[in-house]
Protein backbone atom coordinates (compact mmCIF):
# COMPACT_ATOMS: atom_id res chain seq x y z
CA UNK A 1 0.00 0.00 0.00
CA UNK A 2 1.34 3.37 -0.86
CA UNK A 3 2.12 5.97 2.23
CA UNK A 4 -0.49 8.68 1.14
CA UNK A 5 -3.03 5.86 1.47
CA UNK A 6 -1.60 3.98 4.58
CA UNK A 7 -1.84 7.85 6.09
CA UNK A 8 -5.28 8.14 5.14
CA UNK A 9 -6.43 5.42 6.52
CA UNK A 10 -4.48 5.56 9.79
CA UNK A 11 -6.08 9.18 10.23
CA UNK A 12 -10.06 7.38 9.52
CA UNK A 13 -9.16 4.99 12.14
CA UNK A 14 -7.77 6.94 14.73
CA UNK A 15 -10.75 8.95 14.61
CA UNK A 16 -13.31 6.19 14.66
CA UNK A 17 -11.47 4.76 17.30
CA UNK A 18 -10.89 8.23 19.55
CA UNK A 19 -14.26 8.69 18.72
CA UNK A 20 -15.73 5.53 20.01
CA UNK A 21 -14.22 5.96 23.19
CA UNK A 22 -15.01 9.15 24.17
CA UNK A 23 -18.46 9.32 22.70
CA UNK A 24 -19.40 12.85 22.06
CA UNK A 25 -18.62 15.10 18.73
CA UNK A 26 -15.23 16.29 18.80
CA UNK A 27 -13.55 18.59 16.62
CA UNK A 28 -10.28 17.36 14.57
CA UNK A 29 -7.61 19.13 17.22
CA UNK A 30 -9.69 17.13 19.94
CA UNK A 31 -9.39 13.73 17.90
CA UNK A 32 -5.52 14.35 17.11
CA UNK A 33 -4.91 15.45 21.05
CA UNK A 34 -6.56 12.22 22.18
CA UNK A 35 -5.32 10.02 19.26
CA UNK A 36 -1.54 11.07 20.28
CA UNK A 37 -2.03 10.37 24.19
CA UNK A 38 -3.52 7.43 23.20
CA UNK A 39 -0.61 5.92 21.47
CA UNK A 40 -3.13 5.13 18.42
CA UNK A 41 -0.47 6.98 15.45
CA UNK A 42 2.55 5.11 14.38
CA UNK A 43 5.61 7.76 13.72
CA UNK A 44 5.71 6.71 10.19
CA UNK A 45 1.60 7.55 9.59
CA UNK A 46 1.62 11.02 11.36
CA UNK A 47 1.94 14.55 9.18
CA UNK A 48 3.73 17.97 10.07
CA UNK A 49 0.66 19.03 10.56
CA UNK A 50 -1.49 16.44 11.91
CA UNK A 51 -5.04 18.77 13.12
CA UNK A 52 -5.20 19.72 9.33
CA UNK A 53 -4.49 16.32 7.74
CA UNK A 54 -6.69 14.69 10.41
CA UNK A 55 -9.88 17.83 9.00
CA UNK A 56 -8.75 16.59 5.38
CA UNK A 57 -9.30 13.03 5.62
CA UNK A 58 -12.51 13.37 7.68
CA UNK A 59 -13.99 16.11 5.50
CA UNK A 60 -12.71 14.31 2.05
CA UNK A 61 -14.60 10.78 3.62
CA UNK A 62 -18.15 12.81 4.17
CA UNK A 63 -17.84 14.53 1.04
CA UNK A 64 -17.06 11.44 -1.14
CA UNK A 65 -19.59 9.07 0.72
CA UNK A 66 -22.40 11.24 2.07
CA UNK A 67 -24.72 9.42 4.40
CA UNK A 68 -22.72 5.85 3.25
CA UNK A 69 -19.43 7.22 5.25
CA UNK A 70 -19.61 6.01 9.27
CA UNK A 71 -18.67 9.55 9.62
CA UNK A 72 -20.97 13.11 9.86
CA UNK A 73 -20.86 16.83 11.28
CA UNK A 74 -22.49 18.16 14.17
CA UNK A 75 -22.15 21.45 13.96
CA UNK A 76 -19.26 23.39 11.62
CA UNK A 77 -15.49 21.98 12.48
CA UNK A 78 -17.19 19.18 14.78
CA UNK A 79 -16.89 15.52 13.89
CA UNK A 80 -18.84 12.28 15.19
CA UNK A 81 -19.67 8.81 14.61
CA UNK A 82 -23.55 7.64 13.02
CA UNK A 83 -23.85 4.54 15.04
CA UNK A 84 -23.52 6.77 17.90
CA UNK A 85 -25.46 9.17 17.15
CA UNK A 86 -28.48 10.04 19.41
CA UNK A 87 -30.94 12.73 19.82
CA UNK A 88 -30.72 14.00 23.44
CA UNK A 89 -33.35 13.35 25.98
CA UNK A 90 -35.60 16.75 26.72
CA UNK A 91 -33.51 18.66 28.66
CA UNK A 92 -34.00 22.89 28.51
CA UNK A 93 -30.95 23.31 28.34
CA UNK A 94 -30.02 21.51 25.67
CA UNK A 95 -29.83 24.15 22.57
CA UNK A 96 -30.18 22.02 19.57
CA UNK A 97 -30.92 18.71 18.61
CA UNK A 98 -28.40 16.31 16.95
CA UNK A 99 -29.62 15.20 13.67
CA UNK A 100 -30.03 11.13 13.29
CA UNK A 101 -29.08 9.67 10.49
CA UNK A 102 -29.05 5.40 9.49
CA UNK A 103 -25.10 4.46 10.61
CA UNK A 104 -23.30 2.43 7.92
CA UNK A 105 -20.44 0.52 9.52
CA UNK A 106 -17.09 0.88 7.69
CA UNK A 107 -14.48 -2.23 8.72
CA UNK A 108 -11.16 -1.30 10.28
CA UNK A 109 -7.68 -0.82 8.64
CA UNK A 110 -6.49 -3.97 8.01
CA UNK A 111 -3.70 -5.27 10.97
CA UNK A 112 -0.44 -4.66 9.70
CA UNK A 113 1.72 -6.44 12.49
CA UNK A 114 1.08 -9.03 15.15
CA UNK A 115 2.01 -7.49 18.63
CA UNK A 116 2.76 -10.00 21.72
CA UNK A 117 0.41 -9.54 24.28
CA UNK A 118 -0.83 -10.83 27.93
CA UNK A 119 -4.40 -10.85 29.13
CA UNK A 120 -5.42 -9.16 32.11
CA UNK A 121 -6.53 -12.53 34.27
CA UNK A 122 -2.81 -13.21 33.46
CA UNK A 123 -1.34 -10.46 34.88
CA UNK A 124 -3.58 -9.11 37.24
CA UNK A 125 -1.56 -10.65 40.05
CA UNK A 126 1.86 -10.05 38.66
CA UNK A 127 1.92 -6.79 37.35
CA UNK A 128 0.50 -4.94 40.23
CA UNK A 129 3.01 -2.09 41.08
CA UNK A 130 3.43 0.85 39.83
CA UNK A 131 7.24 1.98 38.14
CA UNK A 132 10.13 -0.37 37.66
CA UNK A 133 10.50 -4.09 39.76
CA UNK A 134 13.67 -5.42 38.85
CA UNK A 135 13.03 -9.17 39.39
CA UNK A 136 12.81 -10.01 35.80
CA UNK A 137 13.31 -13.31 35.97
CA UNK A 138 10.65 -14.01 38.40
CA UNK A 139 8.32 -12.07 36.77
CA UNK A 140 8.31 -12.94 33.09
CA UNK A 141 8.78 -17.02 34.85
CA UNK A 142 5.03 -16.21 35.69
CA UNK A 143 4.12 -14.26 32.70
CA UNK A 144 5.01 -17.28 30.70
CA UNK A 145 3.86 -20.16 33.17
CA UNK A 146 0.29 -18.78 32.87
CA UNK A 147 0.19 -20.78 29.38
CA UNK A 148 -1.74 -16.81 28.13
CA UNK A 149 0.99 -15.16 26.41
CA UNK A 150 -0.32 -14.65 22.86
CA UNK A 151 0.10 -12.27 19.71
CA UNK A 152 -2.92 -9.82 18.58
CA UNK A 153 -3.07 -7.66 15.49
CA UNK A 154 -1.68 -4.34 16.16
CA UNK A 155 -4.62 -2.28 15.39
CA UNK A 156 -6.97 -4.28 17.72
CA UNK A 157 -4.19 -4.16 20.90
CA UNK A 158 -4.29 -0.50 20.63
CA UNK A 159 -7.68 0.01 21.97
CA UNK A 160 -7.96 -3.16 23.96
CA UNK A 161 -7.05 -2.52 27.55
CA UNK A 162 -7.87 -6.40 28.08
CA UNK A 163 -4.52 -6.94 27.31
CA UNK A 164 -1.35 -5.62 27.98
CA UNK A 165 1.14 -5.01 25.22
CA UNK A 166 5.16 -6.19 25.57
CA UNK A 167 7.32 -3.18 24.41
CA UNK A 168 11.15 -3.01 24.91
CA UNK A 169 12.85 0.20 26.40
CA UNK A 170 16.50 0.05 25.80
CA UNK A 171 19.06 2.14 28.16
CA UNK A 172 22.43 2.11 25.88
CA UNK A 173 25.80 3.20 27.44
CA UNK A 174 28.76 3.91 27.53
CA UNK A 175 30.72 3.65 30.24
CA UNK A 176 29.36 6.72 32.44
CA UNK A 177 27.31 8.09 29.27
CA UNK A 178 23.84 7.49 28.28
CA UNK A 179 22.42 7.83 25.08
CA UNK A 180 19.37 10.17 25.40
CA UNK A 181 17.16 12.23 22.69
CA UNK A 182 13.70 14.20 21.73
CA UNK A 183 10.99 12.71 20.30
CA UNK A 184 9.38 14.65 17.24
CA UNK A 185 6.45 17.04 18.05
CA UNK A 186 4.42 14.46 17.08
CA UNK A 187 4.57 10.83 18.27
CA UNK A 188 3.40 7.69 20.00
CA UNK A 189 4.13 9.33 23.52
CA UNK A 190 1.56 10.63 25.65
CA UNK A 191 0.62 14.19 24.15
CA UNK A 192 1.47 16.14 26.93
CA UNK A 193 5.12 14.56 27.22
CA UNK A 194 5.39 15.64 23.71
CA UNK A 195 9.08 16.59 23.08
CA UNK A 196 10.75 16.06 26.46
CA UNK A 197 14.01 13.61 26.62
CA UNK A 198 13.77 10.05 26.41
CA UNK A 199 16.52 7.61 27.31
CA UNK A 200 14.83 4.41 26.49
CA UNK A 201 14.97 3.19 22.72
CA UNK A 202 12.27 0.34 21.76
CA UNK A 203 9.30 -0.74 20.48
CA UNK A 204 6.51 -3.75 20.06
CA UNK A 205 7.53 -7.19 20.83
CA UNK A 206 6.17 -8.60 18.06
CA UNK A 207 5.63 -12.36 15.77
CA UNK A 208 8.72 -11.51 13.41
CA UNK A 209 11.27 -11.27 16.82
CA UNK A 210 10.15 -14.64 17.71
CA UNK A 211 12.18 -17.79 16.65
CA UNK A 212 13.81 -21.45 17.83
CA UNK A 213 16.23 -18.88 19.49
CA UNK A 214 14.29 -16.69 20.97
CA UNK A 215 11.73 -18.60 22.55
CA UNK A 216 12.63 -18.70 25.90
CA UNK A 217 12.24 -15.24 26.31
CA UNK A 218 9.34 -14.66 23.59
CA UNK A 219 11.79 -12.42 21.18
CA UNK A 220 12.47 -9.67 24.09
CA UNK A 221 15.82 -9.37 23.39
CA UNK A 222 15.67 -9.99 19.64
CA UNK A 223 13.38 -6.86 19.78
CA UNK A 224 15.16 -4.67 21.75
CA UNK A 225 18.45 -6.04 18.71
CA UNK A 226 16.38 -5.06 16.14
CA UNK A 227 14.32 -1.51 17.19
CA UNK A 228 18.15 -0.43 17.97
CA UNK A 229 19.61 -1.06 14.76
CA UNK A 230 16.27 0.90 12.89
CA UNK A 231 16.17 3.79 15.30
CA UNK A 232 20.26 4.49 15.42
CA UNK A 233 22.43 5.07 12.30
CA UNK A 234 26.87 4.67 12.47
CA UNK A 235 27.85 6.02 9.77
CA UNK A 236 26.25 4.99 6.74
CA UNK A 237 25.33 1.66 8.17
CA UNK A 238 23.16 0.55 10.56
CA UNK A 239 24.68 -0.83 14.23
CA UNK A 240 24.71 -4.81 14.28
CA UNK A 241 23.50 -5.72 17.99
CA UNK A 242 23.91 -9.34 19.48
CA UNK A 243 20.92 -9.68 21.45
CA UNK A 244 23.01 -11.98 23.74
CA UNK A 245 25.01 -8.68 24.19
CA UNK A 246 21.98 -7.08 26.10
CA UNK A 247 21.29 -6.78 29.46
CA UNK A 248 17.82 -7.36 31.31
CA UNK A 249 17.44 -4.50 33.96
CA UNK A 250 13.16 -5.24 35.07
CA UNK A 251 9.97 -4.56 34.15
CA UNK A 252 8.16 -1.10 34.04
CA UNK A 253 4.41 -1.25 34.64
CA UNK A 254 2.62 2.03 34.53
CA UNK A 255 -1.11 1.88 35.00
CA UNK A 256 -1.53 6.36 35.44
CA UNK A 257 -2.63 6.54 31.72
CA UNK A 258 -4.30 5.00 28.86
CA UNK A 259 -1.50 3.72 26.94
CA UNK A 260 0.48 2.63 30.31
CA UNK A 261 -2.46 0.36 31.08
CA UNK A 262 -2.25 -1.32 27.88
CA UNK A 263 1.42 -1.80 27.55
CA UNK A 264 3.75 -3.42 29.98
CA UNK A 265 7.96 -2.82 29.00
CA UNK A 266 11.13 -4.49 29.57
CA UNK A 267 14.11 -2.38 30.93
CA UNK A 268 17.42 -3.75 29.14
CA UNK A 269 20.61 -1.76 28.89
CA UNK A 270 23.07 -2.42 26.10
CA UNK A 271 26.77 -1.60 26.73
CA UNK A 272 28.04 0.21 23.26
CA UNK A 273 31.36 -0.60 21.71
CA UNK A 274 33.93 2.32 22.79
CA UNK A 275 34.44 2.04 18.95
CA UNK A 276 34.77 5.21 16.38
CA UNK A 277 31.28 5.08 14.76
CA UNK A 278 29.69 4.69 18.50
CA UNK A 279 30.96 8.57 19.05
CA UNK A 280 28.41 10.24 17.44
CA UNK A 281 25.44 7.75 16.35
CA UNK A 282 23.15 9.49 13.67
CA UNK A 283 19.40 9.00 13.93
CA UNK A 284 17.79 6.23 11.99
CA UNK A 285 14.43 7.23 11.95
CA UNK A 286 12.53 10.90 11.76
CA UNK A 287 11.07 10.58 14.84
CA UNK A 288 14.27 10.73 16.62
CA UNK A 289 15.69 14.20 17.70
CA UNK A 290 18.66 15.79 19.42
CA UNK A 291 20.88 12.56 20.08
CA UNK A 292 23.62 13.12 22.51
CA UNK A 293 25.65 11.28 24.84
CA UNK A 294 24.36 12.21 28.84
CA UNK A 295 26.90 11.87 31.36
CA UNK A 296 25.97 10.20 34.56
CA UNK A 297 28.75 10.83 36.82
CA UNK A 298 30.03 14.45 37.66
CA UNK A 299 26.71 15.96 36.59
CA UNK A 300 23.43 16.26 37.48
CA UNK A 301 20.68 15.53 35.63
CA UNK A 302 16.87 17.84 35.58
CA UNK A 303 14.08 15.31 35.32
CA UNK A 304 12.15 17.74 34.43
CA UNK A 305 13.72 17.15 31.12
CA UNK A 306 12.67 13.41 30.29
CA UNK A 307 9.10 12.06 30.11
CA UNK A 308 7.93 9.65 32.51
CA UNK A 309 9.10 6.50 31.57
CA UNK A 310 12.73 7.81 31.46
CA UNK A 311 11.93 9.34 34.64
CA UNK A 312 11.16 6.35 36.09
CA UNK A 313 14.14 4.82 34.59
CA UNK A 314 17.16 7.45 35.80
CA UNK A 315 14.86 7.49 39.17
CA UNK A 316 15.85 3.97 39.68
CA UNK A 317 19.34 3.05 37.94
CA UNK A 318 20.97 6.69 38.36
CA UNK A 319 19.46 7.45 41.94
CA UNK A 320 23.09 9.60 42.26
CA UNK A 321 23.05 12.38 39.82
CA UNK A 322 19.12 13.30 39.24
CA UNK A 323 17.47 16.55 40.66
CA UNK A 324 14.05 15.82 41.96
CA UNK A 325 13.40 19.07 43.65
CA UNK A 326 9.73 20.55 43.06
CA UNK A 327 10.36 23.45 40.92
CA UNK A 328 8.31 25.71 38.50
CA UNK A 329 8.07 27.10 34.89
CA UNK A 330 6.75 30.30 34.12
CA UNK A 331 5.60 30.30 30.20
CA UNK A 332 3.44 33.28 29.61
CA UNK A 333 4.10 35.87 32.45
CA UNK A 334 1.65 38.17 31.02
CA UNK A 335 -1.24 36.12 31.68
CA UNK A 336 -0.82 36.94 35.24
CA UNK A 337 -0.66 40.45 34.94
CA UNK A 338 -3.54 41.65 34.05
CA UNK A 339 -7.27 40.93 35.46
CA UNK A 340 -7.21 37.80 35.54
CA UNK A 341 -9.23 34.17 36.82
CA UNK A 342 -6.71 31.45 37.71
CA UNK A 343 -7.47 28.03 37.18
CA UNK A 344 -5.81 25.39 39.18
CA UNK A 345 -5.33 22.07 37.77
CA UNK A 346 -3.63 18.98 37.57
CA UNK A 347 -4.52 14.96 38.40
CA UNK A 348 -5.74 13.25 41.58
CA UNK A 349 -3.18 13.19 44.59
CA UNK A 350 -1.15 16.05 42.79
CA UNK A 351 -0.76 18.78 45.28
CA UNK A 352 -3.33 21.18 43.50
CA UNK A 353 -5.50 21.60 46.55
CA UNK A 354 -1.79 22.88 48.50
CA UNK A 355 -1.17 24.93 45.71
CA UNK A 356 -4.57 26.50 45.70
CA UNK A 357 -4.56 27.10 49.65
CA UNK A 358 -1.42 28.46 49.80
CA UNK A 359 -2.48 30.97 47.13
CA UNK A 360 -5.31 31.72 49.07
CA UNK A 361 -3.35 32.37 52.22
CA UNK A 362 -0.53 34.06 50.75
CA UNK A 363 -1.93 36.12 47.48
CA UNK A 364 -5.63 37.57 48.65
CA UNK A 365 -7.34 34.86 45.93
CA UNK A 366 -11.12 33.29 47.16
CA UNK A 367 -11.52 29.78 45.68
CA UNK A 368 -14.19 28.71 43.42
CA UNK A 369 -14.36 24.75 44.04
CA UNK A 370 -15.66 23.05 40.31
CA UNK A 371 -16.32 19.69 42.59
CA UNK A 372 -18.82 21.85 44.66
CA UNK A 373 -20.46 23.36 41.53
CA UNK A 374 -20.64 20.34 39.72
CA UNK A 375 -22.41 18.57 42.93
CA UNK A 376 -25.24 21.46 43.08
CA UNK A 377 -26.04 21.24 39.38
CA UNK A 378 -26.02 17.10 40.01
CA UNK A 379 -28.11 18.03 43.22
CA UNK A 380 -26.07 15.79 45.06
CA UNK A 381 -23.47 15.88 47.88
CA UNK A 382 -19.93 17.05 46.98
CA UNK A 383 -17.09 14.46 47.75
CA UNK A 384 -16.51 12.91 50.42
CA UNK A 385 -20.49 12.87 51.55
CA UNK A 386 -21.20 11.36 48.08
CA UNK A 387 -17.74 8.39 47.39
CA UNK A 388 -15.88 9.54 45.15
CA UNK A 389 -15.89 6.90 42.50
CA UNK A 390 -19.84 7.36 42.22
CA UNK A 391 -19.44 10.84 41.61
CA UNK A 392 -16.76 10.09 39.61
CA UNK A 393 -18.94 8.50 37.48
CA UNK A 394 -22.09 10.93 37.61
CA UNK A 395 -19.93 13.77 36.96
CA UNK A 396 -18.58 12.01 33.34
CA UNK A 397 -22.48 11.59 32.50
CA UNK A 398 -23.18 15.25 32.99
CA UNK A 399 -19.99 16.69 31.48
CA UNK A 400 -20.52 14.25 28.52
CA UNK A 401 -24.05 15.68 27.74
CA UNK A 402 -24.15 17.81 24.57
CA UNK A 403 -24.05 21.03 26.54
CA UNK A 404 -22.17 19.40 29.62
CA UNK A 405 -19.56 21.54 30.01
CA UNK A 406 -20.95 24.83 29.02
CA UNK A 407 -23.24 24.18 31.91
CA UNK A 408 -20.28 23.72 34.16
CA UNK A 409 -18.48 26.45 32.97
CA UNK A 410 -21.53 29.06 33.19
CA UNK A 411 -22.35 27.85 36.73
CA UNK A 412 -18.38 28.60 37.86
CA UNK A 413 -18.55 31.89 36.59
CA UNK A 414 -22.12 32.38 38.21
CA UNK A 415 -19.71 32.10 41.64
CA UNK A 416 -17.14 33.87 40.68
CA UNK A 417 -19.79 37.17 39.92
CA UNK A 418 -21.60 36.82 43.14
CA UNK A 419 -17.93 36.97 45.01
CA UNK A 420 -17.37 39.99 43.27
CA UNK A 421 -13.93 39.70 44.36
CA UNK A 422 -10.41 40.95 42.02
CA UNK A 423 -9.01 37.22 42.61
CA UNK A 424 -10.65 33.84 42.13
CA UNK A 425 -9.20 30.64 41.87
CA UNK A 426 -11.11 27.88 39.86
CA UNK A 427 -9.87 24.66 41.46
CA UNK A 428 -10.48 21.32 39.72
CA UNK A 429 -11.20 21.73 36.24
CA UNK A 430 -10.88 18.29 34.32
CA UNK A 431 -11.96 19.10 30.64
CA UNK A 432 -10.62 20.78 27.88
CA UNK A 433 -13.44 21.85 26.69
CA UNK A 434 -14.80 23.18 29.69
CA UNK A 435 -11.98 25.28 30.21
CA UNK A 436 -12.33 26.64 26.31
CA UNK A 437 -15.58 27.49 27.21
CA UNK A 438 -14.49 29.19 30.52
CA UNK A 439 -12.29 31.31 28.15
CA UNK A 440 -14.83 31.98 25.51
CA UNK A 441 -17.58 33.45 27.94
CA UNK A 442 -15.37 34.94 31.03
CA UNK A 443 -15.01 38.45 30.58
CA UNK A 444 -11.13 38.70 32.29
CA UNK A 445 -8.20 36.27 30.97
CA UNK A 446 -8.20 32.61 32.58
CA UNK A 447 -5.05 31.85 33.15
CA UNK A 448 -3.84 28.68 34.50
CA UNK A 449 -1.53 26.68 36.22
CA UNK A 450 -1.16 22.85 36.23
CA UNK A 451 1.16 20.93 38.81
CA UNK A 452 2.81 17.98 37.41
CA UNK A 453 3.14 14.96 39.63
CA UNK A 454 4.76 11.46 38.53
CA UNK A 455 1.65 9.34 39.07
CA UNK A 456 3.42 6.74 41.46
CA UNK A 457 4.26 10.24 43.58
CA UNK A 458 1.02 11.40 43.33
CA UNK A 459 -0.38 7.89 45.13
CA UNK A 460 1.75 8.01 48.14
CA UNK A 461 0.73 11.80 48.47
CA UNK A 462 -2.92 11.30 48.29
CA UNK A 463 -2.48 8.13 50.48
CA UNK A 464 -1.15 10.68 53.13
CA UNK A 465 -3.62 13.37 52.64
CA UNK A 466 -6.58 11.22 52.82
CA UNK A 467 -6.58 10.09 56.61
CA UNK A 468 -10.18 8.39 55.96
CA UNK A 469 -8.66 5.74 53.66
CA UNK A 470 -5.93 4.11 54.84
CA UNK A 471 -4.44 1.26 53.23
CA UNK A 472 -5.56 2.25 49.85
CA UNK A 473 -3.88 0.01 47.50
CA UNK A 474 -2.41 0.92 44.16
CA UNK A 475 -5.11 -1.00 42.17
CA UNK A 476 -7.38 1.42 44.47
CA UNK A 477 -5.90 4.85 43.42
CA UNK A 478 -5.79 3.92 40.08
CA UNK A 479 -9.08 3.28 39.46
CA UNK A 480 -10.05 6.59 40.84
CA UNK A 481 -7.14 8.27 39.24
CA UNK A 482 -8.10 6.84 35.72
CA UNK A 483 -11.31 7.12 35.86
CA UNK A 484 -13.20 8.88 32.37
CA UNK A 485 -13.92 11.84 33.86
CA UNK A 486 -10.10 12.31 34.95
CA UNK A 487 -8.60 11.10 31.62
CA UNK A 488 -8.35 14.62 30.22
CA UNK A 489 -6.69 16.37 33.31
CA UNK A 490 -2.73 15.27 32.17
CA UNK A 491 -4.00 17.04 29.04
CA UNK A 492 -4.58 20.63 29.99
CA UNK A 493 -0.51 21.40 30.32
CA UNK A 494 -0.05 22.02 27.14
CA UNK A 495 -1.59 25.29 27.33
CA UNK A 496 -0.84 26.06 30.95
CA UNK A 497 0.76 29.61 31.45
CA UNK A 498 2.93 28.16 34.34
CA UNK A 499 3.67 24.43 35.32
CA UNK A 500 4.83 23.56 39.05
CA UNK A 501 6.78 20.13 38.94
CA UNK A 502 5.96 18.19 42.30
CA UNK A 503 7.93 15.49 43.22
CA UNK A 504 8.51 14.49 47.31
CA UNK A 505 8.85 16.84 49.83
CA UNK A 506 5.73 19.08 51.08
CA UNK A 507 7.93 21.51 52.55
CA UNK A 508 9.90 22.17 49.47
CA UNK A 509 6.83 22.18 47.56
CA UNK A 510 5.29 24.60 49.13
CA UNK A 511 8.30 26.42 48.94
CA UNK A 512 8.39 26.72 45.26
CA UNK A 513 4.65 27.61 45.35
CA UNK A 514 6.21 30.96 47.76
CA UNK A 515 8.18 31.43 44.24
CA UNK A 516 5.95 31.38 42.01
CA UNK A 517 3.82 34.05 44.10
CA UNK A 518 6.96 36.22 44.01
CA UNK A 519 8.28 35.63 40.79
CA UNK A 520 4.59 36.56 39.33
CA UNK A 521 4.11 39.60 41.56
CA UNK A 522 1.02 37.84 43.10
């Protein structure tokens, strides 16, 4: 199949599939966003320009096939699937009706690799921490003992949290260097990691790495052999790896997101020749940004520059030389200096409600609680009165109603007007949309701030802070922290004005919130 036409489809099914999930018209930045945290594009099937490519195909598919495509508009710039379409129940404050029309079911791209997977029932009882557990061995013994390991097309694995995906996630060094590099704007990686340092090379585990000689370990090693020698150039050849050359450092489980839960990888380090053509190793695919050599000893080393995974990585095997202060980023200082609303986010467990309070206390704001809004507009108790996981669940009905977060987001305002007060903090906004509609109808500048907390962090903070559970286990907090209604929190950074990076202590933390007070003039 040619590329223009292995693009095309990739973008139909990324939408039917981003779609599907989230089950309400989106418009084609929406799709992309969620498509990209996802993990649903391959590097090679992504454009420059992905928001208008992704508009293209999905216009181009109505146009050509009219009421036959599985595909329709909304409303101008809005995109959603027939078979899902419904006409809302009476409600007076729903605006307009969404047209029905007969849904004609369109099959899938056709699977283009077979990906080795586990089932859940398999590793339910294996996999059950959250970051790296070095007892390979032990692990993958039990993995494989369960008699469930299997291989799944590609395209089905990617939207199948039944089953957890094997990827590789190669460390290579040298001595005391590590090789490290950006990922293109656009990639597999979570959206909102999009661009930060990775030190882990890899990919799927898949049928073509397994062999008579790689049985034993299902092609793990043959994988990590092979991703190396496409994704790193010497010279004008590619590097020849002997898989027996590379070592097994753990697993990495990492059930905080979408794509975590549906992939499990395999830590493995691979010691590089101290040859010529190992000095400067050229990229091997377009993806791959920025390669350089990271020292590990006689340095220190930002995490605030890697995305999780590697996080997790230099957390464990390079304890020595990271910084893991909680620190800040100021991006657009303006927003803060003018009238303004400031909106508080970030996910469950992440030190938001701190940050909030200690703006409170230290820089005059009053706080406009969205968990309190959204409860009187449920006409139910706020959390804790009503559990959290029910509202949890109520609140993703409501917000996924056609005029769900407009609602919200008139509602908050309606507060922040009867405080009449210069400074309001909005704490707890989840949605994008919500907060785009916060920004169309408020009449000063929202700005916001989002504090970033590793999610295995963010569990032993929210263990601490809430004295009425103790005990909660990991399987616990990650229910609640990946529940629907929380799964678009991790994306409102990427338009934050200012990011605060949270990482252990509460006294540093708050700390670094007195800086961001000062360095703002709040």
């Amino acid at each position: 199949m040619e590329t223009g036409a292995v693009e095309h489809t990739t973008y139909l099914w990324v939408a039917e599939a981003v779609l599907r999930r989230h089950r309400r018209p989106l418009t084609a930045r929406q799709i992309v966003t969620f498509g990209l945290d996802d993990g649903l594009f391959a590097d090679k099937d992504i454009s420059r320009t992905p928001q208008k490519s992704m508009q293209a195909r999905l216009s181009m598919e109505i146009l050509k096939r009219g009421e036959a495509s599985r595909f329709l508009r909304t409303e101008p710039g809005k995109f959603y699937l027939r078979e899902l379409l419904q006409t809302p129940k009476a409600d007076p404050n729903v605006e307009v009706a969404l047209k029905e029309y007969t849904a004609i079911r369109r099959a899938p791209a056709p699977a283009s690799e077979q990906v080795l997977v586990v089932p859940k029932d398999a590793y339910r009882h294996v996999l059950d921490f959250q970051g790296i557990d070095v007892n390979y061995n032990a692990i993958l013994e039990r993995l494989i003992s369960s008699g469930r390991l299997t291989h799944l097309p590609r395209t089905e694995a990617e939207v199948n949290s039944e089953f957890k995906q094997f990827v590789t996630y190669t460390i290579i060094q040298q001595r005391d260097k590590i090789l490290s590099f950006r990922r293109g704007q656009y990639n597999r990686a979570a959206s909102f990691l999009r661009g930060a340092r990775c030190v882990g090379f890899g990919g799927h585990v898949t049928e073509d790495d397994l062999s008579i000689l790689t049985f034993s370990d299902r092609g793990i090693k043959a994988n990590a052999a092979r991703e190396i020698s496409e994704e790193l150039k010497l010279g004008s050849d590619r590097p020849e790896v002997d898989p027996d050359e590379i070592e097994v450092l753990g697993f990495l489980n990492d059930d905080s997101s979408d794509i975590g839960i549906r992939h499990v990888a395999v830590v493995l380090r691979y010691w590089a020749p101290e040859t010529p053509e190992w000095k400067n190793p050229q990229r091997g695919e377009a993806s791959i940004n920025q390669l350089r050599w990271m020292k590990t000893v006689g340095s220190e080393i930002d995490l605030l520059d890697f995305e999780y995974w590697s996080q997790l990585v230099l957390r464990t095997f390079f304890q020595g030389v990271v910084i893991s202060r909680p620190s800040l980023k100021v991006l657009r200082p303006n927003a803060f200096r003018e009238p303004h609303i400031l909106c508080v986010a970030g996910s469950i467990g992440s030190g938001k409600s701190i940050t909030t309070n200690r703006l409170c206390e230290r820089a005059g704001y009053r706080q406009v609680n969205t968990g309190q809004v959204l409860a009187r507009l449920l006409d139910i108790p706020p959390v804790p009165i009503t559990p959290r996981s029910e509202f949890q669940v109520k609140a993703y009905d409501f917000i996924t109603q056609q005029n769900g977060p407009r609602r919200l987001a008139e509602a908050i305002l309606d507060d922040v007007a009867a405080m009449q007060e210069p400074r309001i903090i909005i704490d707890g906004v989840r949605q994008l949309e919500t907060l785009e509609r916060l920004k169309d109808i408020s009449t000063r500048t929202v700005s916001t701030i989002f504090v970033y907390t590793p999610p295995d962090v963010a569990y032993k903070l929210y263990s601490i802070r809430e004295a009425n559970s103790p005990g909660m286990s990991l399987s616990e907090f990650m229910r609640i922290y990946n529940a629907p209604v929380e799964s678009e929190v991790r994306l409102l950074i990427q338009d934050a004005d200012a990011v605060i990076y949270n990482w252990f202590g509460l006294d540093d933390y708050e700390l670094v919130v007195e800086r961001l007070i000062a360095e703002l003039g709040l």
